[in-house]
Protein backbone atom coordinates (compact mmCIF):
# COMPACT_ATOMS: atom_id res chain seq x y z
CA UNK A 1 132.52 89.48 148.15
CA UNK A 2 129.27 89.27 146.48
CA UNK A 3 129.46 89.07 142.61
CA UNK A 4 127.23 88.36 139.56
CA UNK A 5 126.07 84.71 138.42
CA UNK A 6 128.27 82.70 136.38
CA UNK A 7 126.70 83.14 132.67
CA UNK A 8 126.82 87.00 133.42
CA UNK A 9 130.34 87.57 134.63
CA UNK A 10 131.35 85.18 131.51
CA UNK A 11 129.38 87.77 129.34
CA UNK A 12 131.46 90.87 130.73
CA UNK A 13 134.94 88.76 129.99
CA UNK A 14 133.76 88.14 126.45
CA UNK A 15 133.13 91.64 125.95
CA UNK A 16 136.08 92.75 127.58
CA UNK A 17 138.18 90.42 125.15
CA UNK A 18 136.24 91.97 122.21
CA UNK A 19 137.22 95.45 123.37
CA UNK A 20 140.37 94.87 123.91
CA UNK A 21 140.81 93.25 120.42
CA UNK A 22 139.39 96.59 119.13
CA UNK A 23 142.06 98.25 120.60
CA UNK A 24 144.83 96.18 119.17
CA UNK A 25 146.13 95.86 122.80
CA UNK A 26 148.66 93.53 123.11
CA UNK A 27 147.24 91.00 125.58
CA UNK A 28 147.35 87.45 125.95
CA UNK A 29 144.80 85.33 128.19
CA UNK A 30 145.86 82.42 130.14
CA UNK A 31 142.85 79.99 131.17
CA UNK A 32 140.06 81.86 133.40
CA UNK A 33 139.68 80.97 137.51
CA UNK A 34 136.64 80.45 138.84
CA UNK A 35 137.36 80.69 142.38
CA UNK A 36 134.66 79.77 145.39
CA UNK A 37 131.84 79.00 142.98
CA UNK A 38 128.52 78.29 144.25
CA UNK A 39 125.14 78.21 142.61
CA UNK A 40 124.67 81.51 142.32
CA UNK A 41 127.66 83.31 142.89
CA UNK A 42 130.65 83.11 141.48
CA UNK A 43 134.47 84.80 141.61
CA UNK A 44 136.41 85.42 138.68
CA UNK A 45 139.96 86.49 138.04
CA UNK A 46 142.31 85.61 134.41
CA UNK A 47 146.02 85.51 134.86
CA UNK A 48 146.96 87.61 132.00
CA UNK A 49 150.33 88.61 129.53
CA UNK A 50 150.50 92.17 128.79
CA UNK A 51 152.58 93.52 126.28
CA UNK A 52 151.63 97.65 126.45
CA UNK A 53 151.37 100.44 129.46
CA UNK A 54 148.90 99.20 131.61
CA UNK A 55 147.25 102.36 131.39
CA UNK A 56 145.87 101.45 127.97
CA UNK A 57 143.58 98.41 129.25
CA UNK A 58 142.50 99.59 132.73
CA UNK A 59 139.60 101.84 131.15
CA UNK A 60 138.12 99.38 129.25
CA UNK A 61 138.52 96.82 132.65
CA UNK A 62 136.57 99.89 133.96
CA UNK A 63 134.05 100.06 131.77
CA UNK A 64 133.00 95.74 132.02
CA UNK A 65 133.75 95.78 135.95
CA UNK A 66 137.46 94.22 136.04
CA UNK A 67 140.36 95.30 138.12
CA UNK A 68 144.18 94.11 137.72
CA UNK A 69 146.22 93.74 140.48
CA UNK A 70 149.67 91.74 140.05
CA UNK A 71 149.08 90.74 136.18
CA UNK A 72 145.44 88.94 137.08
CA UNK A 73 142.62 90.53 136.04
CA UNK A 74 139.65 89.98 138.75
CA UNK A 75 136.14 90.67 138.33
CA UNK A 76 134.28 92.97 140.40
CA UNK A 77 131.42 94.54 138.85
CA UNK A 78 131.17 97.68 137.35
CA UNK A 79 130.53 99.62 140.67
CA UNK A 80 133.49 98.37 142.85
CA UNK A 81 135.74 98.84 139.85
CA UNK A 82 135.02 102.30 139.50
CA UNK A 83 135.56 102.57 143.08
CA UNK A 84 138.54 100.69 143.25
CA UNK A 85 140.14 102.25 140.06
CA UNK A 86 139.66 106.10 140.94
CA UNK A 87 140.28 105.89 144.27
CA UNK A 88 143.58 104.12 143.43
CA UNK A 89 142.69 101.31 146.19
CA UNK A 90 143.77 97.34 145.88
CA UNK A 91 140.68 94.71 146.60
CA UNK A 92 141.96 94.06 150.31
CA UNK A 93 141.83 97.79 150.51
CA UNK A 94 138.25 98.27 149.30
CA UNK A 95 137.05 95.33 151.03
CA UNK A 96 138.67 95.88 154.22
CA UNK A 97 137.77 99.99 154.62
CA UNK A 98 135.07 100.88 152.21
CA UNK A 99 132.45 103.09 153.98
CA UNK A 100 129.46 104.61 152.36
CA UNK A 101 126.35 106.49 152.59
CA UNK A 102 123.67 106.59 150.05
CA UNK A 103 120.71 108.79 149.63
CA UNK A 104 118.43 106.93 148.19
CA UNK A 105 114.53 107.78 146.78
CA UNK A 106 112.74 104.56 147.37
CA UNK A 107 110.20 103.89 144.80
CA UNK A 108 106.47 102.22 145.45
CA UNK A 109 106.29 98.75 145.54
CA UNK A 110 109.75 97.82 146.97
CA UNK A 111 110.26 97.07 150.50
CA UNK A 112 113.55 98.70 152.60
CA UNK A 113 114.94 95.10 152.84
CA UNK A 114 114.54 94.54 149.01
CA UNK A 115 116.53 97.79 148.43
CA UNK A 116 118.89 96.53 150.98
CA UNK A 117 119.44 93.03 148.90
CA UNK A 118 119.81 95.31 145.80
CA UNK A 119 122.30 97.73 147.17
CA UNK A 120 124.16 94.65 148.34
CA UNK A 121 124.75 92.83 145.24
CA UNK A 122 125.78 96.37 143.40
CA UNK A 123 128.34 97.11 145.78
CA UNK A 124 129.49 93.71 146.74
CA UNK A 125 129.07 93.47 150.37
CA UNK A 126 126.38 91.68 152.89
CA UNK A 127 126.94 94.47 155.31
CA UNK A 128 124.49 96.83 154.14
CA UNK A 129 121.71 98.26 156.42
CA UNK A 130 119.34 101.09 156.63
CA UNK A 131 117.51 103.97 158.27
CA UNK A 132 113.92 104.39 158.34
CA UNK A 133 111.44 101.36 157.10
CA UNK A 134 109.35 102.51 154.02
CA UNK A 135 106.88 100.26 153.72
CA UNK A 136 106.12 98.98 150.02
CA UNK A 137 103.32 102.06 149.60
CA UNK A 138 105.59 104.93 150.77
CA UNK A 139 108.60 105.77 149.28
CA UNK A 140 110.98 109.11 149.33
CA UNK A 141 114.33 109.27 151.39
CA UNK A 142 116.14 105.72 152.69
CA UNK A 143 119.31 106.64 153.89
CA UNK A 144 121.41 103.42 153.36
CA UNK A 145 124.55 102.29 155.10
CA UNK A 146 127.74 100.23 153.15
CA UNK A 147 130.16 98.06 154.72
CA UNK A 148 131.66 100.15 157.99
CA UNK A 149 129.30 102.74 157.38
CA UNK A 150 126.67 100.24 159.01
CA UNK A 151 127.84 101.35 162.50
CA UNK A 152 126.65 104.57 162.51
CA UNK A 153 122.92 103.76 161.56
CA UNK A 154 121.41 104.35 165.28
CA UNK A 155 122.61 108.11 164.84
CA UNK A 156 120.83 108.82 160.93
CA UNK A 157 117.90 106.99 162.08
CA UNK A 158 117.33 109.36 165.36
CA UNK A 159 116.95 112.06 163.50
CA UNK A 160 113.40 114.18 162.50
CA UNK A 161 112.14 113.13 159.52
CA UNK A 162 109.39 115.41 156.79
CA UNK A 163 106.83 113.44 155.36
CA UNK A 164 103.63 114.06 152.43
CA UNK A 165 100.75 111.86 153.39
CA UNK A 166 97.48 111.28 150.97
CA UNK A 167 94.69 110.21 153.28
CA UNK A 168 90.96 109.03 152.44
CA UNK A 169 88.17 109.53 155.33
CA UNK A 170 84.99 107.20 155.52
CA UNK A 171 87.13 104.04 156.34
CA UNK A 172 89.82 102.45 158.26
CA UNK A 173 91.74 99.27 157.31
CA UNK A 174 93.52 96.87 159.09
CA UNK A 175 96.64 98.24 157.91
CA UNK A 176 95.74 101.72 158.32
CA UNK A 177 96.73 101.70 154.67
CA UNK A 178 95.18 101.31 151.34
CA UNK A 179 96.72 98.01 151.36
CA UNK A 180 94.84 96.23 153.97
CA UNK A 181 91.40 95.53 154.70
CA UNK A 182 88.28 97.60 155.12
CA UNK A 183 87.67 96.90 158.86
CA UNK A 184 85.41 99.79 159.36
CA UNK A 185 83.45 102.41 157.82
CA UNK A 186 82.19 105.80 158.80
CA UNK A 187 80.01 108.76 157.34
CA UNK A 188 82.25 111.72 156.84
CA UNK A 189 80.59 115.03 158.95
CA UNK A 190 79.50 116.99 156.18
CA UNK A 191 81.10 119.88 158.26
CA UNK A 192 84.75 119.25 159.61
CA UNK A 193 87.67 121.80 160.37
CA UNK A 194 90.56 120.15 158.71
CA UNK A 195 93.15 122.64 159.26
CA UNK A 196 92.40 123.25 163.08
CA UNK A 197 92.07 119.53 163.53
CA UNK A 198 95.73 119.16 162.10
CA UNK A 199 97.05 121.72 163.94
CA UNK A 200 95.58 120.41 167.42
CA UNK A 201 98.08 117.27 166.49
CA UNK A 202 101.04 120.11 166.17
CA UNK A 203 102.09 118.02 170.18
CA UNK A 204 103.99 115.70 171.71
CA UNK A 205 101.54 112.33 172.40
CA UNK A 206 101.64 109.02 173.03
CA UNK A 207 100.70 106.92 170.14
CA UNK A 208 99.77 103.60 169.92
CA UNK A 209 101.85 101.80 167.15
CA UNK A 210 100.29 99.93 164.35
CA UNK A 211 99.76 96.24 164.73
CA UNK A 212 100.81 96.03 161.44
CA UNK A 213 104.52 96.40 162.18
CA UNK A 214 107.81 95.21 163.18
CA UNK A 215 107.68 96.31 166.77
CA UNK A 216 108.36 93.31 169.16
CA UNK A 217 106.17 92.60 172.13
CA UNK A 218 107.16 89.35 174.21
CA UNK A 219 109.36 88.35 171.66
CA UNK A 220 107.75 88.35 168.55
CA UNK A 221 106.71 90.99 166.07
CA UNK A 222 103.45 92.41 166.24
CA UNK A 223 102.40 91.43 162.51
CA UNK A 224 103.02 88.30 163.69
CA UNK A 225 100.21 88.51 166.15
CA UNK A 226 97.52 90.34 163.76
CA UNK A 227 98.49 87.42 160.61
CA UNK A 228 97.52 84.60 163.02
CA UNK A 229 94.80 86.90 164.29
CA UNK A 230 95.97 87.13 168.16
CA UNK A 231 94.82 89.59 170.34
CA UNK A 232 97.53 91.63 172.02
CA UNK A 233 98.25 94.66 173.82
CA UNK A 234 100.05 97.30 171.50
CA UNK A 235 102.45 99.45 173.43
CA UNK A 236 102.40 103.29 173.00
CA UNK A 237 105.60 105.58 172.19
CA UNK A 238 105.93 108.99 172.59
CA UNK A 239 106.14 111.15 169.89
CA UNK A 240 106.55 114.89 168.58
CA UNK A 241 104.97 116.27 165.78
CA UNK A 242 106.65 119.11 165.11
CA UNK A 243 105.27 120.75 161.70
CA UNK A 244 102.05 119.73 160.61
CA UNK A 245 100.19 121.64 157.23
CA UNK A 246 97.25 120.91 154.82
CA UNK A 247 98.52 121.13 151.71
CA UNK A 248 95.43 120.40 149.67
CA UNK A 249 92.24 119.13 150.30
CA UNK A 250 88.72 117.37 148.14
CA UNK A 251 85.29 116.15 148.69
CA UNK A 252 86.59 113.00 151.38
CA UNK A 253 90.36 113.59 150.53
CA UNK A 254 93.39 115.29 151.86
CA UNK A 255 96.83 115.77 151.42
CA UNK A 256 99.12 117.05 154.54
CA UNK A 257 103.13 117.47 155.33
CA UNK A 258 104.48 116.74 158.82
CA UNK A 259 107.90 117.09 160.44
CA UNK A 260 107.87 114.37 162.62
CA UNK A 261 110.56 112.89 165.49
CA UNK A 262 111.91 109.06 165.42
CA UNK A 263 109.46 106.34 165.40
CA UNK A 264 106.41 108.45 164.78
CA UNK A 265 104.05 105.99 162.32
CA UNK A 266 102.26 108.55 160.28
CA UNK A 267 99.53 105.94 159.70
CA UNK A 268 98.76 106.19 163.28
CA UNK A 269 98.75 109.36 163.12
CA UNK A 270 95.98 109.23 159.95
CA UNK A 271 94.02 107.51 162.32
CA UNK A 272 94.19 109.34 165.35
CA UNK A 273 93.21 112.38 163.05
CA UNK A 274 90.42 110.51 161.12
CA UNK A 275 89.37 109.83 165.14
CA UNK A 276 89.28 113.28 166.00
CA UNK A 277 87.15 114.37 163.02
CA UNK A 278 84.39 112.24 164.25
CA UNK A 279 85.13 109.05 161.40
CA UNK A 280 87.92 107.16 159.88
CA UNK A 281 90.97 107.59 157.64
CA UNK A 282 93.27 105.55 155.88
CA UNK A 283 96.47 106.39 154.56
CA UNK A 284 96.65 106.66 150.48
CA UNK A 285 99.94 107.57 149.82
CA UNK A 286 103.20 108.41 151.74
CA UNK A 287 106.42 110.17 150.59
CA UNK A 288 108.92 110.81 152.78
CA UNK A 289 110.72 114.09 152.04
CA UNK A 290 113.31 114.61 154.16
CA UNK A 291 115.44 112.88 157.26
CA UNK A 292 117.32 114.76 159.12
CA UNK A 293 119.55 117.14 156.66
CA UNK A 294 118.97 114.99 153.55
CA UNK A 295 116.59 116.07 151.49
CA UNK A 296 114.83 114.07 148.51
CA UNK A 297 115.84 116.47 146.05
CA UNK A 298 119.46 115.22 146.95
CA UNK A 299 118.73 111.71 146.64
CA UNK A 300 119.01 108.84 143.68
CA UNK A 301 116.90 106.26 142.04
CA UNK A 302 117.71 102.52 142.20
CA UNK A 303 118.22 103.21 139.16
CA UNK A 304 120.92 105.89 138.83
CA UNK A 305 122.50 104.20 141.32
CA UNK A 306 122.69 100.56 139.01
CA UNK A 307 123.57 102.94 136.14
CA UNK A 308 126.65 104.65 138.09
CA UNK A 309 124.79 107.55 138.06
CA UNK A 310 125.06 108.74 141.66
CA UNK A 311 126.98 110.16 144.84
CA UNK A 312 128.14 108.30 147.81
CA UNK A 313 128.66 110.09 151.13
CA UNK A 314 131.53 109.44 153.64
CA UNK A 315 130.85 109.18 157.40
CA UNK A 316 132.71 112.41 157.99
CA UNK A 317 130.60 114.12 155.70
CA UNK A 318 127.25 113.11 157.08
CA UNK A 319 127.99 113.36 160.70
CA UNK A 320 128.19 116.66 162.44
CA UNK A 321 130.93 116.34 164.52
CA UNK A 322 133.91 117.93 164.77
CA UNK A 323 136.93 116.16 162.54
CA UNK A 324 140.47 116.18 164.38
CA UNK A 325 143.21 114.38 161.80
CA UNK A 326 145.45 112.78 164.98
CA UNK A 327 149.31 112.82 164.62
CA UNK A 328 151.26 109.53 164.68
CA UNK A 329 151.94 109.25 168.71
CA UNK A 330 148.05 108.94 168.91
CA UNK A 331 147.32 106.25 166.12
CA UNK A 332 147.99 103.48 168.19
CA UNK A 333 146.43 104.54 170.90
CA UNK A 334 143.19 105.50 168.94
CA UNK A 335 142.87 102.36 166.77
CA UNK A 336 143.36 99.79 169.63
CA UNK A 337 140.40 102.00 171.38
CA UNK A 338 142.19 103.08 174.71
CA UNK A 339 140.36 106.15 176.39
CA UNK A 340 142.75 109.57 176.09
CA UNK A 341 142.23 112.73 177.49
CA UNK A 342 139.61 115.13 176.23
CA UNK A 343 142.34 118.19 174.92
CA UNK A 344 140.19 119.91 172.63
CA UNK A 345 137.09 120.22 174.78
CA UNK A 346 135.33 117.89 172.96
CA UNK A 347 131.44 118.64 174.04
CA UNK A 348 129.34 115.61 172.71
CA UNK A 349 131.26 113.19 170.10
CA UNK A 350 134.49 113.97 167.96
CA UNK A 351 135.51 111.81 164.58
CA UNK A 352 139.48 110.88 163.75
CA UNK A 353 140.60 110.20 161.10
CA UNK A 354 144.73 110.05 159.94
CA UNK A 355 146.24 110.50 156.41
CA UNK A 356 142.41 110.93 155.54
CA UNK A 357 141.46 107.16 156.71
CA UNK A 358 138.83 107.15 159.55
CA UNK A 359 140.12 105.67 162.52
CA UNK A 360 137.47 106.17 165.24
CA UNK A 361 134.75 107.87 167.18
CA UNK A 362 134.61 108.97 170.32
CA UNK A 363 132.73 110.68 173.23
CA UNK A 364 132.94 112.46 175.97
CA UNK A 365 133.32 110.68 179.03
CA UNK A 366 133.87 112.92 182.20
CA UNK A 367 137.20 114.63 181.46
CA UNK A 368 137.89 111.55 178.99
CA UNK A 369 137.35 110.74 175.15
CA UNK A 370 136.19 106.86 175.14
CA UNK A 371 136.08 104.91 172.41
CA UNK A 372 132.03 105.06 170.71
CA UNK A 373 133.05 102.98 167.44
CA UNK A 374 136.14 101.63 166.12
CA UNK A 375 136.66 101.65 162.30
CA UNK A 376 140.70 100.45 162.07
């Protein structure tokens, strides 16, 4: 488990002890652990002698990220003890089945990985993933996955995603962003039609993707080519562009929202617009509204999220497939992954789960159910 640095954990026990002697809670502290330590990490745990109802310390071991479990008191972090507390779980228990969900608003200036690497030192777990690179200038809706909730990220990330764009004509970077480099430079017509130009777009096209980005080609990623300033061939993906609207528009300055279908680079699409108007366009700004069902209005900040101010989503309630709760005589069957017969007329994938734990996913297979992810 990940946990806090050694000076900070040492900060929560001393204000745990404090609160504690507050409460004139009979306690006595043996000599802490420091189990594992490294550098930079750290794990903590105090055998400890308690003299009252248990139920008198455990909020404040809330409240400064501890847990007790057979008379030791092991730190956690404020997060996982929440967790772990209300949902009545030991640490195997939260370490072993924890799944999550989060809806997150990316802010400017963070890339999806560093959210990842913050997400993953909250919750305490290196298995964190997510759905959708934002690039540092966009931001809006990053669906992001915790612990066994990182196996269904291939099914959140096909779905359509809603985006705002801010574009700027005249110019075109090497980007296709504000970020890059003016690479070239155009007169804007001092007569364009805006809204039938977006609308011509309202199509499924093959688009060339952005040499600026992570997409591989003969092994290595194709910023890697344009940063040692390689010539390459950049492959073409279809995609759908389902809604397209102008929302607002100025002198050499728009603002549009598009509906748009899985790997669809709206930067591209900028400059395949910019193209069609007879100049260039760079993207400005990019918020990303919506993916799939989630919708930003439903998400939370970073910083709710570091503040335990926030909701986390189970993978039965994001998925929408039908939820069967199996009986006993199928448990064993289910969890070691064997292929069963298809009873309920399952059509594409079914989820099942037993006494409320998820045990697996399957799909349809002929007249079979076969195992699509495992989760005992």
């Amino acid at each position: 488990m990940i946990l806090k640095n050694k000076e900070e954990v040492q900060l929560h026990f001393k204000q745990l002890q404090d609160a504690i002697g507050k409460e004139n809670i009979p306690v006595f502290f043996q000599e802490p652990i420091l189990e594992k330590q490294t550098k930079y990490k750290t794990s903590f745990s105090v055998n400890i002698d308690l003299k009252a109802d248990k139920k008198l310390i455990i909020p404040i071991l809330k409240k400064y990220g501890f847990i007790l479990e057979d008379n030791k008191i092991i730190y956690v972090g404020e997060i996982p003890a929440k967790i772990i507390i209300e949902n009545n779980l030991t640490l195997e228990e939260y370490l072993n089945d924890f799944q999550a969900i989060l809806y997150l608003n990316k802010k400017k200036g963070m890339t999806s990985f560093d959210v990842v690497n913050e997400i993953s030192n909250i919750f305490g777990f290196k298995r964190v993933g997510h759905t959708g690179t934002l690039d540092p200038l966009a931001e809006g809706v990053l669906l992001v996955t915790i612990n066994k909730a990182t196996k269904i990220g291939e099914l959140l990330t096909a779905e359509d995603k809603e985006y705002i764009a801010e574009v700027e004509l005249g110019y075109e970077t090497d980007t296709y962003d504000s970020t890059g480099t003016i690479t070239k430079e155009k007169e804007v017509p001092k007569t364009i039609n805006l809204e039938q130009t977006l609308n011509s777009f309202k199509k499924t096209y093959l688009q060339e993707v952005p040499i600026y980005s992570a997409i591989k080609v003969n092994g290595k990623k194709l910023y890697e080519y344009a940063r040692k300033n390689e010539s390459v061939e950049l492959p073409k993906k279809e995609v759908t562009i389902k809604e397209i609207s102008l929302l607002n528009k100025k002198e050499n300055s728009f603002t549009f929202k598009a509906l748009v279908t899985k790997g669809c680079y709206i930067r591209s699409l900028i400059r395949d617009i910019g193209l069609e108007l007879n100049t260039y366009a760079t993207m400005t700004g990019l918020t990303r509204t919506k993916q799939g069902k989630v919708d930003i209005s439903n998400t939370n900040t970073l910083e709710e999220i570091k503040n335990n101010q926030f909701k986390y989503y189970k993978i039965e309630e994001v998925l929408d497939y039908p939820i069967i709760n199996i009986p006993e005589e199928l448990l064993k069957m289910i969890s070691n992954g064997m292929k069963i017969p298809n009873n309920w007329h399952i059509e594409d994938k079914v989820i099942f789960t037993h006494n409320q734990k998820l045990i697996g996913i399957y799909q349809v297979q002929d007249n079979y159910l076969k195992v699509w992810k495992n989760f005992n």
